[in-house]
Structure formats: structure tokens, C-alpha cells
Protein backbone atom coordinates (compact mmCIF):
# COMPACT_ATOMS: atom_id res chain seq x y z
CA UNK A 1 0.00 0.00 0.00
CA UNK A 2 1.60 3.20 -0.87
CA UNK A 3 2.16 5.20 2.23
CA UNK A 4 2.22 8.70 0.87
CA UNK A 5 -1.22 8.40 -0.67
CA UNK A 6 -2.24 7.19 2.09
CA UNK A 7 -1.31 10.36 4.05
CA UNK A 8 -3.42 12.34 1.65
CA UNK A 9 -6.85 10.04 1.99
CA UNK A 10 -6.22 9.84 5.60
CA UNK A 11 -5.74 13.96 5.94
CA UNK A 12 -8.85 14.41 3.53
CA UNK A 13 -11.03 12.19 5.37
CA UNK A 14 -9.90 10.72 8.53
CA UNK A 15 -11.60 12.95 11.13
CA UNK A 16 -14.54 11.61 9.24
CA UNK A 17 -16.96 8.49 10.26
CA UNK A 18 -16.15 5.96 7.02
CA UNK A 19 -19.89 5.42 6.08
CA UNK A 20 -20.24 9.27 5.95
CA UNK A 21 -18.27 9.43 2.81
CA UNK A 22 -20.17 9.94 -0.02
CA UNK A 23 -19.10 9.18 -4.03
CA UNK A 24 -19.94 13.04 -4.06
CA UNK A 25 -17.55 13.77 -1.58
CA UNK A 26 -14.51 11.76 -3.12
CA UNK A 27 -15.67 13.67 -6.75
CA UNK A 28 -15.51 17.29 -4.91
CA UNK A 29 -12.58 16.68 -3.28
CA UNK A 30 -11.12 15.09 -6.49
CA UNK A 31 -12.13 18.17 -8.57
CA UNK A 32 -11.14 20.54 -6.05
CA UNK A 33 -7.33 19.27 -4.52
CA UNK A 34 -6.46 17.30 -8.11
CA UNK A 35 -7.79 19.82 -10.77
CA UNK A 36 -3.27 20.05 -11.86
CA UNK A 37 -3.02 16.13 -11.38
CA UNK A 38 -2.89 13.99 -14.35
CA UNK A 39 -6.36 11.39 -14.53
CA UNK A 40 -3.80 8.26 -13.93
CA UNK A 41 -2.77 9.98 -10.55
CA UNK A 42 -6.17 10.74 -9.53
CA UNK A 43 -6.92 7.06 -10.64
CA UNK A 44 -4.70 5.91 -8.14
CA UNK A 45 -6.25 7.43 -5.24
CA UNK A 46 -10.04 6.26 -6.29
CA UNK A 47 -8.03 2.38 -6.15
CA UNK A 48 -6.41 3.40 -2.74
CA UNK A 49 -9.63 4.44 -1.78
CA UNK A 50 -11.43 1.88 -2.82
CA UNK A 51 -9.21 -0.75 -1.57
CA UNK A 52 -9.91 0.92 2.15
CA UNK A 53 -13.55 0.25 1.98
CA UNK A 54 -13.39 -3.38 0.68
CA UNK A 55 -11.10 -3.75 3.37
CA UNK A 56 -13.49 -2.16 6.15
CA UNK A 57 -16.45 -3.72 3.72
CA UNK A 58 -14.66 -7.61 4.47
CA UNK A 59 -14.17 -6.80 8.44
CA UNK A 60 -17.34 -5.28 8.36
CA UNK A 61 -16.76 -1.84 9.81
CA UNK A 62 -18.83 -0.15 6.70
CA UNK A 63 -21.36 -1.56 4.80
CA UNK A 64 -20.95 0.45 1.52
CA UNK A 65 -17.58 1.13 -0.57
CA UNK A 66 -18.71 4.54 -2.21
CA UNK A 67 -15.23 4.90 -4.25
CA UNK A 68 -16.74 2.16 -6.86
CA UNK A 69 -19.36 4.74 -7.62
CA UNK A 70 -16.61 7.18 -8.74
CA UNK A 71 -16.11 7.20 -12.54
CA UNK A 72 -12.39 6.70 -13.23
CA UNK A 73 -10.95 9.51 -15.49
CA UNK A 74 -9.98 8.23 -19.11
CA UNK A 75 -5.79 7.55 -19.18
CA UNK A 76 -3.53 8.41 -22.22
CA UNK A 77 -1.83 5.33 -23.43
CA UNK A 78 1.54 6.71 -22.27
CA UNK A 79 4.19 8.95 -24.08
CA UNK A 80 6.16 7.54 -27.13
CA UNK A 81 9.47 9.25 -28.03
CA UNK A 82 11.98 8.88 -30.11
CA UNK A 83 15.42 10.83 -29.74
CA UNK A 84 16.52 13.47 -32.48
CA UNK A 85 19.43 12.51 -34.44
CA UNK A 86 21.30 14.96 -32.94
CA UNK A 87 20.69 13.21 -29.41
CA UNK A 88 21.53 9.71 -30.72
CA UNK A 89 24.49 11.02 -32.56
CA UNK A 90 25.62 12.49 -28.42
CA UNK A 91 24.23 9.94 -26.46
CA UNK A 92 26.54 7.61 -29.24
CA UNK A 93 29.54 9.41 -28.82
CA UNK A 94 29.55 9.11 -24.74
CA UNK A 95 28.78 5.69 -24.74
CA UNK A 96 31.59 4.69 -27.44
CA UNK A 97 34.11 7.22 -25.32
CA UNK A 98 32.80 5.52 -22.05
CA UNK A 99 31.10 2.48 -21.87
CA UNK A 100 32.07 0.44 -25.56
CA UNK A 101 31.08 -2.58 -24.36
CA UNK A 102 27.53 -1.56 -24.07
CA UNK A 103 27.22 -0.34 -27.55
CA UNK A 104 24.63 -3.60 -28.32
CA UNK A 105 22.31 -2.64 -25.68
CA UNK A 106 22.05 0.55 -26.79
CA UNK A 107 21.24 -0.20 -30.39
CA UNK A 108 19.02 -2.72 -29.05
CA UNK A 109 17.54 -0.52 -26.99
CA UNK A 110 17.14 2.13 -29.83
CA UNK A 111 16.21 -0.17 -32.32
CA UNK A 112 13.02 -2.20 -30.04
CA UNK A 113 11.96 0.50 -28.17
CA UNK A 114 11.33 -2.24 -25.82
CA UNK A 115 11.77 -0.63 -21.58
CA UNK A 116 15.26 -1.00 -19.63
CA UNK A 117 13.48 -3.95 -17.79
CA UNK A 118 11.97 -6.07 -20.22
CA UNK A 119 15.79 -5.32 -21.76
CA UNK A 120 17.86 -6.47 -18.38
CA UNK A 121 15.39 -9.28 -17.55
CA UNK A 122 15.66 -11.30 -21.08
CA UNK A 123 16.92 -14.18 -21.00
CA UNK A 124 18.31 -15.88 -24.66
CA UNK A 125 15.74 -18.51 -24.42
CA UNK A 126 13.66 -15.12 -25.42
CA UNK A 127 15.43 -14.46 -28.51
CA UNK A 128 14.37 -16.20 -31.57
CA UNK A 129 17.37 -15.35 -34.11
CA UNK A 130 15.38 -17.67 -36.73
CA UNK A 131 12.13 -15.86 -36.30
CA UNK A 132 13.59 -12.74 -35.90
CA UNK A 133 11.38 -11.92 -32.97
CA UNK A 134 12.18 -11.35 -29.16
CA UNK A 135 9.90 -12.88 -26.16
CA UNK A 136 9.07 -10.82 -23.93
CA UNK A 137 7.05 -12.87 -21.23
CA UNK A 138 6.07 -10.21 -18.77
CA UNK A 139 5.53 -6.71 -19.93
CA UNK A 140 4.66 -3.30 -17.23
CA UNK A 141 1.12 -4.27 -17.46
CA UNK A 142 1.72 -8.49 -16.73
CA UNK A 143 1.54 -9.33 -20.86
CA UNK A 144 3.49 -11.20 -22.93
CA UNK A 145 4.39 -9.12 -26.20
CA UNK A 146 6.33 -10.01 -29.61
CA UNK A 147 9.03 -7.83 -30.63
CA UNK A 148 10.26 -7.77 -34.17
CA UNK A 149 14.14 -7.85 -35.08
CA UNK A 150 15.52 -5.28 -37.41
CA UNK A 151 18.96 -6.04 -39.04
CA UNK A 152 20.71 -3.74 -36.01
CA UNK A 153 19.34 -5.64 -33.26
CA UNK A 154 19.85 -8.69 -34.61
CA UNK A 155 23.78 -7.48 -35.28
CA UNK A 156 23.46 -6.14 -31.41
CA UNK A 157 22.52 -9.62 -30.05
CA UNK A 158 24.50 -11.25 -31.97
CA UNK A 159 27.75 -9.40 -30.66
CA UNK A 160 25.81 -9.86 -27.41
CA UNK A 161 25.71 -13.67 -27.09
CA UNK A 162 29.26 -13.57 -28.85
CA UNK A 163 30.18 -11.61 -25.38
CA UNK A 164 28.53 -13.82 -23.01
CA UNK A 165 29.31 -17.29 -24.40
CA UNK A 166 32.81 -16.53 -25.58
């Protein structure tokens, strides 16, 4: 349970008797203290909050969880960016100055777009060189997704598994 949001709900509404709360109440106080907050954040608290009175619904201190009558706000689908050529061409130059050895997981990186986890937790059962595909069993959101291989990643795990078997 996170502790900080935890602090908020309880300074909000913690003087209060629980089966006082009203789905009106959690909207005002949503519209009024999380009009700058982005829908996901104010998603999480209607969860937190909702959590609470399941919890006090199951030891049956409240009789009525009125967080599940609060509409939860519409989420983007995240941010995708790429870097300027002007970036990769810096961020390139560092990393061949500094770190050569990590060249492959950078143009994997660049060139699957897939996140520094999924990267760091793959395993080369996960790689399909013949396929030209990479596994990747658990995403952020717990599914398994198919990425495809372009000739530089395939090049980058290549050198990769040349590094880590030879």
C-alpha cells in the first residue's frame, strides 16, 4: 500500500466516520485538490480508496464502498518518443568514449523501443534469431508481447551472445 497516498486520503477524510463518505464527496474533493493532477494519478487514489472500503467492507466496519461509484478519469496510453538525431548522434559518442562494451544494448535498446526492464530481464531462451522476434514474457502491465528484429538488433545480439558465451 503506498504510504504517501495514504497520508493524503487519511488527511482528507480521517476525522470523518467511514460510512459518511459519499461518491460526491470523493468527486468534490477530487475536482477541487487534483484539478493540476494527471487522470492516472487521480486514478490511483479512487483504487487506494477503494481498496480501504473493501477492506473495512470484508471486516465489516462499513457496509458500503462509495469509491466504486466514482467514474475513473480516461488515461492516455503513455508517451512515445523517439530521440533526435542529434541526441543519438551524443548519447553515441559518450557511450563509445565511455562504456564500448555496451554499444549492443544501446542499439538494441534504440532499435526495439522495448523498456530497460523487459531489456535487463531477457533471458536468450527469449530471442528467436530464426524468427527474428524477441519474447518478452512479462511486460509493465503483466503481458506477454512479440518484438520484431531489425537487421541492427539482430547485429546487437549477436555481438551480445558472442560476449557472453565466448
Amino acid at each position: 500500500m503506498d504510504k504517501s497516498r495514504m497520508a493524503v486520503i487519511v488527511k482528507e477524510f480521517g476525522q470523518r466516520p467511514a460510512a459518511s463518505i459519499t461518491p460526491q464527496d470523493i468527486e468534490k474533493w477530487f475536482a477541487h485538490d487534483f484539478s493540476e493532477h494527471s487522470p492516472a494519478t487521480v486514478n490511483r487514489y479512487r483504487a487506494l480508496l477503494s481498496l480501504v472500503f473493501r477492506q473495512g467492507i470484508r471486516n465489516r466496519k462499513v457496509t458500503a464502498n462509495p469509491a466504486r461509484l466514482v467514474k475513473q478519469r480516461p488515461e492516455s496510453r503513455g508517451r512515445v518518443r523517439w530521440l533526435q538525431a542529434d541526441e543519438e548522434t551524443r548519447l553515441r559518442a559518450v557511450m563509445e568514449a565511455h562504456y564500448p562494451h555496451r554499444i549492443p544494448e544501446l542499439d538494441l535498446a534504440l532499435n526495439t523501443g522495448i523498456r530497460r526492464g523487459e531489456q535487463y530481464a531477457m533471458t536468450w531462451d527469449n530471442v528467436d534469431f530464426e524468427r527474428r522476434q524477441l519474447h518478452i514474457p512479462h511486460t509493465k502491465n503483466g503481458e506477454e508481447k512479440y518484438v520484431p528484429l531489425n537487421d541492427t538488433a539482430m547485429a546487437a545480439l549477436r555481438t551480445a551472445k558472442q560476449f557472453s558465451t565466448g
